[in-house]
C-alpha atoms as a PDB file:
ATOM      1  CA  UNK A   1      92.478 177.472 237.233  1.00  0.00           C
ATOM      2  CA  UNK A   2      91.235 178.414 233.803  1.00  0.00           C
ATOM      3  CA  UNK A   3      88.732 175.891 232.306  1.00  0.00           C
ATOM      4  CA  UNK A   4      89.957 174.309 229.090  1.00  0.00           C
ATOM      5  CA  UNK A   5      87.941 175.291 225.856  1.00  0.00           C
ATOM      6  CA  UNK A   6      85.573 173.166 224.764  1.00  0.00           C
ATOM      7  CA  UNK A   7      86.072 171.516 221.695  1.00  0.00           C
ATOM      8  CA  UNK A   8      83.137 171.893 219.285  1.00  0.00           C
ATOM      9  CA  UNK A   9      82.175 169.653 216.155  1.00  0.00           C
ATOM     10  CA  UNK A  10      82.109 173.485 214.521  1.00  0.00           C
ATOM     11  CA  UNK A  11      85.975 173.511 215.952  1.00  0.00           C
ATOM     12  CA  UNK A  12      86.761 170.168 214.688  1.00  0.00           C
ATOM     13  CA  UNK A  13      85.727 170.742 210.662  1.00  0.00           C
ATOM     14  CA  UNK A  14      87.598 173.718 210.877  1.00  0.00           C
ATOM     15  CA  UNK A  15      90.811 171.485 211.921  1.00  0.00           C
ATOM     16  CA  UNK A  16      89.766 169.158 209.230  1.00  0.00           C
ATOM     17  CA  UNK A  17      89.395 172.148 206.035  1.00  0.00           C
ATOM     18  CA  UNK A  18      92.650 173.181 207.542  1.00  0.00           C
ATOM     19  CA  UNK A  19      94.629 169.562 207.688  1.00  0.00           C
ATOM     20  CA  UNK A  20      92.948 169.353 204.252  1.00  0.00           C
ATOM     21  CA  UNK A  21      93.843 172.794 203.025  1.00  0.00           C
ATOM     22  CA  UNK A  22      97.648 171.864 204.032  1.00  0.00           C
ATOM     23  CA  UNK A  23      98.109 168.305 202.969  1.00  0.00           C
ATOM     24  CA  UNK A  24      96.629 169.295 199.512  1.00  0.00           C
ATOM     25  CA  UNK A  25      98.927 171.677 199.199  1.00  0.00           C
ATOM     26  CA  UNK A  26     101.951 169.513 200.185  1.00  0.00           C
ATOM     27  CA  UNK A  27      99.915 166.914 197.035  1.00  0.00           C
ATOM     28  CA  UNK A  28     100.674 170.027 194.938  1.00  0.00           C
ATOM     29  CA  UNK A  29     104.270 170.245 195.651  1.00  0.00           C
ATOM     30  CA  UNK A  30     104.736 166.698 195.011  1.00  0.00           C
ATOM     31  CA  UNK A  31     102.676 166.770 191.810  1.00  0.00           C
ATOM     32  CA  UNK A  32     105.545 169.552 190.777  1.00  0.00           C
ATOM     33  CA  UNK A  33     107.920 166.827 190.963  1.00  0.00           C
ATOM     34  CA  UNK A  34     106.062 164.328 189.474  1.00  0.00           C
ATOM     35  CA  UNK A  35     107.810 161.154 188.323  1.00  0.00           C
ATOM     36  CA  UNK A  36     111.173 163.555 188.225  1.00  0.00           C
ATOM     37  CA  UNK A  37     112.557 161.709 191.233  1.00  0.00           C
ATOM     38  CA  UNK A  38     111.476 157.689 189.896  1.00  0.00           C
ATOM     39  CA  UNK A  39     112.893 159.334 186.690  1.00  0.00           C
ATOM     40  CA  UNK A  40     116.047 159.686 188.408  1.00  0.00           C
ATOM     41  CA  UNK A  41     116.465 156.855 190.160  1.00  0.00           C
ATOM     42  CA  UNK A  42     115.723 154.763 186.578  1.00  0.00           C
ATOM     43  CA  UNK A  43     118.719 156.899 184.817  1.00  0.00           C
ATOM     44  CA  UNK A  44     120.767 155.574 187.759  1.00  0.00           C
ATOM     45  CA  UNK A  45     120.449 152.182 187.262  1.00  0.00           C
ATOM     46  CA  UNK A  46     120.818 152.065 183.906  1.00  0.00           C
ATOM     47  CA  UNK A  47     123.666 154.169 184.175  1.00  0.00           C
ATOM     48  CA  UNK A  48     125.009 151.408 186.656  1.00  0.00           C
ATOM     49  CA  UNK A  49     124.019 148.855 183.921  1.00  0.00           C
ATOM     50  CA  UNK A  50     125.994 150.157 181.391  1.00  0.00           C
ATOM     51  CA  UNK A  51     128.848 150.642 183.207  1.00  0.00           C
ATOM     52  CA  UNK A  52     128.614 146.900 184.441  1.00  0.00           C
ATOM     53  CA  UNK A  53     128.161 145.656 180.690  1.00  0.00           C
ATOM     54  CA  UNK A  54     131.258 148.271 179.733  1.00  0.00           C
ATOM     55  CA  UNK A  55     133.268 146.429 182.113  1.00  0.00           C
ATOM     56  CA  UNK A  56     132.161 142.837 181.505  1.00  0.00           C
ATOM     57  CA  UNK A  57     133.127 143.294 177.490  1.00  0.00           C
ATOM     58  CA  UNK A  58     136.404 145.136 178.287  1.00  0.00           C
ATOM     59  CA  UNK A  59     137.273 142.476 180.702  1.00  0.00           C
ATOM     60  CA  UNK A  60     135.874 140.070 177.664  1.00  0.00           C
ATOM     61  CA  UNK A  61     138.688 141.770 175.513  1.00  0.00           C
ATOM     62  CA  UNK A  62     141.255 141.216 177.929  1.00  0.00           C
ATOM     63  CA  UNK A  63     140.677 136.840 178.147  1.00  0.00           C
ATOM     64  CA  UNK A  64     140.259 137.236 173.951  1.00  0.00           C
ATOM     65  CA  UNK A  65     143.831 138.960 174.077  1.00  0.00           C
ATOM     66  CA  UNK A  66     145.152 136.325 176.046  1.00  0.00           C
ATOM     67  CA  UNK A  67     144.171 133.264 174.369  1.00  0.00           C
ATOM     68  CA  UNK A  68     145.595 135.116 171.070  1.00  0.00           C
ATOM     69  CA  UNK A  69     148.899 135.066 172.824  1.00  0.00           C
ATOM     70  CA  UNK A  70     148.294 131.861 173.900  1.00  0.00           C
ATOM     71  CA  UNK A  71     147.881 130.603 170.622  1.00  0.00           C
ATOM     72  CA  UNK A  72     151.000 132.464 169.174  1.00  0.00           C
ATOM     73  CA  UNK A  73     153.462 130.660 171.994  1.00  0.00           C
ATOM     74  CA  UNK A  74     151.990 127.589 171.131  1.00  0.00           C
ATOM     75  CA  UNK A  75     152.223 128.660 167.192  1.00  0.00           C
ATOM     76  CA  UNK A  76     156.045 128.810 168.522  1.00  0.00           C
ATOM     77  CA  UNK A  77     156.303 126.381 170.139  1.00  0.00           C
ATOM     78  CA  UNK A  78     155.360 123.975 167.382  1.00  0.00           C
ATOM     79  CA  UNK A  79     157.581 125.894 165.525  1.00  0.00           C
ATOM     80  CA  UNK A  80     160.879 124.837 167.098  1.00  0.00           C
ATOM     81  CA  UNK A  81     159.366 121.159 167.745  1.00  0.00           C
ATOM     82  CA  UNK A  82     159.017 121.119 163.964  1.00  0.00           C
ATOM     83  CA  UNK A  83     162.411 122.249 163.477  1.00  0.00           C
ATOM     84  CA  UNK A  84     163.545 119.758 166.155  1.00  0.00           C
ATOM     85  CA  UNK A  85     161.747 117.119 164.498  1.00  0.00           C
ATOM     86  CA  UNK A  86     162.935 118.008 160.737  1.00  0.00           C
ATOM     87  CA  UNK A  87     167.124 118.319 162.363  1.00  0.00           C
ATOM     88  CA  UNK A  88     166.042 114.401 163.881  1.00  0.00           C
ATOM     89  CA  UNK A  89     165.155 113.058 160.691  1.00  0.00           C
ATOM     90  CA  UNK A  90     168.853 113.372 159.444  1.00  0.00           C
ATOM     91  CA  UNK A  91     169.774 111.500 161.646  1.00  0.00           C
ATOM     92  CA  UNK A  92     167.751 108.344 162.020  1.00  0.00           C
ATOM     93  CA  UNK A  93     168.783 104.577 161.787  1.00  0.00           C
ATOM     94  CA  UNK A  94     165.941 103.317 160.041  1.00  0.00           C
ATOM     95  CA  UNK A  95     162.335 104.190 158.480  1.00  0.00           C
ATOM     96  CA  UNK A  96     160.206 103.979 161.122  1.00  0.00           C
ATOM     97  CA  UNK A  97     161.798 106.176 163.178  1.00  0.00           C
ATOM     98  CA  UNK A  98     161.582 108.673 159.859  1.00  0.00           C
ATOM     99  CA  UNK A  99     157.807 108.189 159.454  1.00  0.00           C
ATOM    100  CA  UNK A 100     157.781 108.718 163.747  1.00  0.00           C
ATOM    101  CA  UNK A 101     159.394 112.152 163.390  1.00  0.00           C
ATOM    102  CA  UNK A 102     157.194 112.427 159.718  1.00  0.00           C
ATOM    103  CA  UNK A 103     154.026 111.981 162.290  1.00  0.00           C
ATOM    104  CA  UNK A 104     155.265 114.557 164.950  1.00  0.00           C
ATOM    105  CA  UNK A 105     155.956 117.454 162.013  1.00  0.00           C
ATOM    106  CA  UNK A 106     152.692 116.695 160.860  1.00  0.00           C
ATOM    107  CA  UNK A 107     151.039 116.944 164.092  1.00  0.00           C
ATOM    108  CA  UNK A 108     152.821 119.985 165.066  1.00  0.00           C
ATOM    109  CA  UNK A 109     151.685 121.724 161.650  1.00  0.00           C
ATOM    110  CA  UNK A 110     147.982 120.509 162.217  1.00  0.00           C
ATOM    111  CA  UNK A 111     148.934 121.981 165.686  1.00  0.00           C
ATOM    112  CA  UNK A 112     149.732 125.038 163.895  1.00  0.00           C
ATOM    113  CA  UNK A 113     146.868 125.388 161.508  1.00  0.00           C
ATOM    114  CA  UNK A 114     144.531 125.227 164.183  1.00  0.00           C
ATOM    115  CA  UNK A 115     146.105 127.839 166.351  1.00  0.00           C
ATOM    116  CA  UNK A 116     145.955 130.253 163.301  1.00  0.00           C
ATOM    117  CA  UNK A 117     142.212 129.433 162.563  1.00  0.00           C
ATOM    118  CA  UNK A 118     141.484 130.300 166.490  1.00  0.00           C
ATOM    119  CA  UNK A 119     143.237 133.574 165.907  1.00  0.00           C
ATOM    120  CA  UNK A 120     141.347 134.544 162.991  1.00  0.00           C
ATOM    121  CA  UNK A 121     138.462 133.613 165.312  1.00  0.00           C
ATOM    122  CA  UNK A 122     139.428 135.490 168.204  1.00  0.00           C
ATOM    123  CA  UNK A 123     139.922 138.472 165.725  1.00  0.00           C
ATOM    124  CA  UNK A 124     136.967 139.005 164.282  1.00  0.00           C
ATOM    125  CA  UNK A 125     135.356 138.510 168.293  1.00  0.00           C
ATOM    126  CA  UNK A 126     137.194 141.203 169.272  1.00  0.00           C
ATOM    127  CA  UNK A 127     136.206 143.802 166.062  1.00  0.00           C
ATOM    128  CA  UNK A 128     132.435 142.619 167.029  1.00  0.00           C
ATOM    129  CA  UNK A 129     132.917 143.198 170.534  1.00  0.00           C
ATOM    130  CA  UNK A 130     134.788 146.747 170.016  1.00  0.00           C
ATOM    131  CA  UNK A 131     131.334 147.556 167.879  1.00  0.00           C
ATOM    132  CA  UNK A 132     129.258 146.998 170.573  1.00  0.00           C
ATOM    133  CA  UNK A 133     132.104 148.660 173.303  1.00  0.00           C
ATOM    134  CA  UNK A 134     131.841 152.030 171.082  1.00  0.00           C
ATOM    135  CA  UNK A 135     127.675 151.522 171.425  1.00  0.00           C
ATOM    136  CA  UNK A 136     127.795 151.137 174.499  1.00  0.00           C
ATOM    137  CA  UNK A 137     129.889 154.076 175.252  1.00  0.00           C
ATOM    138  CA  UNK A 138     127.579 155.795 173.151  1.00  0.00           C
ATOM    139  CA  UNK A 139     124.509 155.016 174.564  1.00  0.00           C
ATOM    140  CA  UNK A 140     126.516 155.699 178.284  1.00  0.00           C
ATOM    141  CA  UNK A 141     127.123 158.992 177.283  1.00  0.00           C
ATOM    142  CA  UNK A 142     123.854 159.805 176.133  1.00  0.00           C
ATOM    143  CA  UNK A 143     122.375 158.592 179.282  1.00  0.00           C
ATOM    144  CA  UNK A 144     124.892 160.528 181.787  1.00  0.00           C
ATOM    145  CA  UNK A 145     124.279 163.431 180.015  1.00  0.00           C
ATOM    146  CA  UNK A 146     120.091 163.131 180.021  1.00  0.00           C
ATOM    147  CA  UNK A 147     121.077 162.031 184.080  1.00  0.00           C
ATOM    148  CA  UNK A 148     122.983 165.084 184.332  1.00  0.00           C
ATOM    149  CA  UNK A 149     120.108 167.688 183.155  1.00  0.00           C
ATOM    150  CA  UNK A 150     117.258 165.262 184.954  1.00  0.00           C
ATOM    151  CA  UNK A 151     119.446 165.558 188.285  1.00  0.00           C
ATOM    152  CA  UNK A 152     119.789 169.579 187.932  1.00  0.00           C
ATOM    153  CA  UNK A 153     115.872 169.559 187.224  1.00  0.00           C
ATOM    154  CA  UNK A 154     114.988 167.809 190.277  1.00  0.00           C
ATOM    155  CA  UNK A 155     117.573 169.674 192.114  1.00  0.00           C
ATOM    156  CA  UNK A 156     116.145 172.935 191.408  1.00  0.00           C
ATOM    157  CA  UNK A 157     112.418 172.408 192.348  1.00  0.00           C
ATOM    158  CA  UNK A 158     114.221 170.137 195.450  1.00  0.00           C
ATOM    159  CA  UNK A 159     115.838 173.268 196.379  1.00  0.00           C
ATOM    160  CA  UNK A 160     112.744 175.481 195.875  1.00  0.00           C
ATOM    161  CA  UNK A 161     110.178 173.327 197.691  1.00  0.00           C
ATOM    162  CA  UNK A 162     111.904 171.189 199.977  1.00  0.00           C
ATOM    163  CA  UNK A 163     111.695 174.073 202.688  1.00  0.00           C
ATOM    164  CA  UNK A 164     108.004 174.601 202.597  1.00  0.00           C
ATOM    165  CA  UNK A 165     107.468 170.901 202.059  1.00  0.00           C
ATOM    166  CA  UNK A 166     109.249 169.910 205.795  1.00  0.00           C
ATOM    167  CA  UNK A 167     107.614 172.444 207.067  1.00  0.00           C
ATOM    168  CA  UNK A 168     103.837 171.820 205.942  1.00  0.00           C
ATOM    169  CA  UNK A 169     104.459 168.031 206.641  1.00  0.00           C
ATOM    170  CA  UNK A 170     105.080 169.540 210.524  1.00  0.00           C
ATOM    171  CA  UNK A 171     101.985 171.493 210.027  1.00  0.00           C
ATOM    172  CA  UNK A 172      99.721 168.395 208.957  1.00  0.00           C
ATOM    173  CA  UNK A 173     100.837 166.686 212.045  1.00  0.00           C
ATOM    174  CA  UNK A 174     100.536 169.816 214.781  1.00  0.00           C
ATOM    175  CA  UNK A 175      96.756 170.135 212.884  1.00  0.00           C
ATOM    176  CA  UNK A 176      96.335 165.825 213.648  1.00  0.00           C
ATOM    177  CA  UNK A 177      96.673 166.236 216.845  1.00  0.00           C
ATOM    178  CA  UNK A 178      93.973 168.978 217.382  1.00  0.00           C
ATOM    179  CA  UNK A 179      91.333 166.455 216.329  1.00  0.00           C
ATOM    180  CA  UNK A 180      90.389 163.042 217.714  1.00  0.00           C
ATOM    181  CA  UNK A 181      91.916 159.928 216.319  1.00  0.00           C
ATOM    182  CA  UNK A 182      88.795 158.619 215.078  1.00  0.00           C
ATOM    183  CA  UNK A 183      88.124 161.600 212.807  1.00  0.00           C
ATOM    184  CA  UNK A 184      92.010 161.914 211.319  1.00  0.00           C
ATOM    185  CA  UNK A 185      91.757 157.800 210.825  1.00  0.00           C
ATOM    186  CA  UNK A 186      88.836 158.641 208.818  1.00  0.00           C
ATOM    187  CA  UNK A 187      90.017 161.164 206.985  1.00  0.00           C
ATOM    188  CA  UNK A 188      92.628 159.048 205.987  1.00  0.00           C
ATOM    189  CA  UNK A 189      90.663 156.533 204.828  1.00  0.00           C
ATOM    190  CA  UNK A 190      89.017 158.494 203.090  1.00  0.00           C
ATOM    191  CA  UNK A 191      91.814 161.068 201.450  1.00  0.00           C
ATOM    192  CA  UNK A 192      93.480 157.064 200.191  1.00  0.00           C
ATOM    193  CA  UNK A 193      89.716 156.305 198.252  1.00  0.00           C
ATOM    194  CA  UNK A 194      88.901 159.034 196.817  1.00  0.00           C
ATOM    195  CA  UNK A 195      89.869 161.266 193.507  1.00  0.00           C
ATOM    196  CA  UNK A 196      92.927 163.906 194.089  1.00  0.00           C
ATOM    197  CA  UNK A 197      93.142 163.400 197.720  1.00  0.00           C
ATOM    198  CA  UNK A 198      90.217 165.086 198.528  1.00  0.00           C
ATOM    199  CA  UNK A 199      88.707 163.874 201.716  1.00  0.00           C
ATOM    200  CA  UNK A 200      86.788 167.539 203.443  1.00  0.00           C
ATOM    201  CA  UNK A 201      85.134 169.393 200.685  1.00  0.00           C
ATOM    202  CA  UNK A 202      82.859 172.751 200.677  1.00  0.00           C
ATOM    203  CA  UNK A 203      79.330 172.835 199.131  1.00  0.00           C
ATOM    204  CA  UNK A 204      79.513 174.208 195.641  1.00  0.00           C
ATOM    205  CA  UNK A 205      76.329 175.201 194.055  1.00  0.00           C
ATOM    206  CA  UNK A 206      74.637 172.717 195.997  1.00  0.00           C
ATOM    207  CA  UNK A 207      76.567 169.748 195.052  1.00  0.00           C
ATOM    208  CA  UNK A 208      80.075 168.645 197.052  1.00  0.00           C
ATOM    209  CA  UNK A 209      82.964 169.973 195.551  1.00  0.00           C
ATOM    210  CA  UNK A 210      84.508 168.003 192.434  1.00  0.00           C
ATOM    211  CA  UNK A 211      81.134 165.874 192.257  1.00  0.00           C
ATOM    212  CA  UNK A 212      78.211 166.843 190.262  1.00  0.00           C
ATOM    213  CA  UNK A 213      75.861 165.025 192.978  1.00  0.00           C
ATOM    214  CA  UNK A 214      72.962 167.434 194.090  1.00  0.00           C
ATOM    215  CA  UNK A 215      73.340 167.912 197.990  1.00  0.00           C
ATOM    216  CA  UNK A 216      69.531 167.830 199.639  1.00  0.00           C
ATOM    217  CA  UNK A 217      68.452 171.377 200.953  1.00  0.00           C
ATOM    218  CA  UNK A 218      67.559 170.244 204.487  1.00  0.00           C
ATOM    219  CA  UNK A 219      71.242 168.377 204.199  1.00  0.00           C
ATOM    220  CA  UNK A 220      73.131 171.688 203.280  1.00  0.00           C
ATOM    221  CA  UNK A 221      70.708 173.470 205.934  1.00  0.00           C
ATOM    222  CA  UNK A 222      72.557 171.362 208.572  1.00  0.00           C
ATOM    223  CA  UNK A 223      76.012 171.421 207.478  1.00  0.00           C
ATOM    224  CA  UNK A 224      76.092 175.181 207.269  1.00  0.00           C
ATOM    225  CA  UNK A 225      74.743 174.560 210.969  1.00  0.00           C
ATOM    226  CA  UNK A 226      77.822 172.969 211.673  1.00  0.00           C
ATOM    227  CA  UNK A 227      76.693 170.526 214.666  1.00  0.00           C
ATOM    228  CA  UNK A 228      77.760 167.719 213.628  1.00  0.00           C
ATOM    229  CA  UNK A 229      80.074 166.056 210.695  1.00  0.00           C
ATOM    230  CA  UNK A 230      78.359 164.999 207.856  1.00  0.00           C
ATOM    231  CA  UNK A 231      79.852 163.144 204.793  1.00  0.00           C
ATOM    232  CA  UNK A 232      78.567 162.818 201.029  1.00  0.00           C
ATOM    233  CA  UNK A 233      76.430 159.733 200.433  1.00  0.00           C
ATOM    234  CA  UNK A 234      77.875 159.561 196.945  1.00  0.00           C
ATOM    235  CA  UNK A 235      81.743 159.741 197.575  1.00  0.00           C
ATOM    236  CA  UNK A 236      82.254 159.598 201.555  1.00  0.00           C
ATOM    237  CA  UNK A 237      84.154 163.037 201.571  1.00  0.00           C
ATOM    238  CA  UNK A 238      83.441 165.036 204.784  1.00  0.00           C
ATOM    239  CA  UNK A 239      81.475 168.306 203.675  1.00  0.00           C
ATOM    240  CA  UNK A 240      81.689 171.715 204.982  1.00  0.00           C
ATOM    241  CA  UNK A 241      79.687 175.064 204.428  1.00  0.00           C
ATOM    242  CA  UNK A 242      81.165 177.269 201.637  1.00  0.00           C
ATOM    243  CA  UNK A 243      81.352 180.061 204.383  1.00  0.00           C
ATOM    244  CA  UNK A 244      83.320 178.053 206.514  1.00  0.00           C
ATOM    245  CA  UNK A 245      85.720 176.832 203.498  1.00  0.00           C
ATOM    246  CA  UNK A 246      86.496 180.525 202.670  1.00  0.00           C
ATOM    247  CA  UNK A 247      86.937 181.716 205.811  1.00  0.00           C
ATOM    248  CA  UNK A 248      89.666 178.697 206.506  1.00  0.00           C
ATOM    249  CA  UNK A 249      91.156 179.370 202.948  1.00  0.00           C
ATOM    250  CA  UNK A 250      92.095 182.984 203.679  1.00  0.00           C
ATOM    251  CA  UNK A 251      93.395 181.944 207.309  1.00  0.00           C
ATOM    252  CA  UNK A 252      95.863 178.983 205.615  1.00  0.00           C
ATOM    253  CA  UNK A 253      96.319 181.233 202.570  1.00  0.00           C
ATOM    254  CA  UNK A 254      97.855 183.854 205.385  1.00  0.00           C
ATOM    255  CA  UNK A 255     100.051 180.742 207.113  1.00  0.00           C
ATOM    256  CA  UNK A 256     101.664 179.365 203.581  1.00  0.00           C
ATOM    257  CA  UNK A 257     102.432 182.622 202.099  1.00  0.00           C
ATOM    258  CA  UNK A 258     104.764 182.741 206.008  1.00  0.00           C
ATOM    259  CA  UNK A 259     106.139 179.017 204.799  1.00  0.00           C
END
């Protein structure tokens, strides 16, 4: 039986460059995007908005038309009361049924009046709310339309990244499981608190790469000795020779170029 290969801290920073090297890279693709997608998803619901409030004030129309017509059948029916009323009065016995039917006209042409103000009322509600129907439609429009292009945009780098995106994110976790929990937990911690993501970082003229902190020469001595897993004192990031980071760069460089 072959004897299983012993893991070796040298081994395990290797992994680490590499799961950095890949989810980095899958940062990248995101940062392509950007706020593309949240950009979408706001266009949508105003969209929806609009559409709502488009409804809502057609629908508003509709009860204005209908208590116009209301008014004109009771405009009507006053109308033919009044006439009713006025044929009556020829016909009465004494005064007080006159000043009765008197009463009743009058009523029916206060009746009348009133109807006609509400109308004029209901008129000039519906010209206001066609005004803000046409903006509303206009601002709809304008907003499908900046959807429309927004939706192709994100479509197009969707359609160009998705691919290598799935298949890096499978990567990452094939790479996780070549290293101990404890270390990826870290490195997770870490890759959350720290600038860009960055969580395993080569030396770079003597400091840690993306920090202007000077690295100790009997420090660097022992990371490029790669026996054991050291991290920055400054920032926490996990630090690796600059040897190492090239030699894992051209490797990964190799596997995305495949992707």
């Amino acid at each position: 039986m072959a004897k299983k290969k012993e893991v070796t801290v040298e081994d395990r920073l290797r992994a680490l460059y590499d799961l950095q090297l890949i989810d980095s890279r899958i940062d990248e693709i995101r940062n392509v995007r950007g706020e593309l997608p949240l950009e979408v998803r706001d266009l949508e619901d105003e969209v929806a908005g609009l559409n709502i409030r488009l409804e809502k004030l057609v629908s508003n129309l509709e009860v204005i038309d209908n208590d116009i017509t209301g008014k004109k059948n009771l405009i009507e029916e006053a109308k033919t009361l009044i006439k009713k009323y006025t044929e009556q009065q020829d016909n009465v016995r004494n005064n007080r049924e006159f000043n009765s039917l008197t009463k009743e006209v009058e009523f029916q042409e206060l009746e009348i009046e009133l109807a006609d103000k509400h109308i004029k009322e209901f008129k000039v509600q519906i010209e206001q709310k066609k005004e803000v129907i046409a903006e509303t439609k206009g601002r709809l429009k304008e907003r499908e339309n900046h959807l429309k292009h927004k939706k192709s945009e994100l479509d197009a780098i969707l359609a160009e990244t998705e691919k290598e995106e799935q298949a890096l994110i499978s990567k990452s976790e094939q790479y996780k499981e070549q290293i101990e929990d404890r270390l990826v937990a870290a490195y997770h911690r870490i890759r959350t608190n720290v600038k860009n993501g960055l969580a395993v970082v080569p030396i770079e003229r003597g400091a840690s790469g993306g920090s202007f902190f000077t690295i100790p020469p009997q420090v660097q001595v022992e990371i490029a000795s790669r026996k054991k897993v050291i991290t920055d004192e400054h920032s926490g990031r996990i630090l690796v020779d600059a040897a190492l980071a090239e030699e894992q760069k051209a490797k990964m460089g190799k596997m995305f170029a495949k992707l």
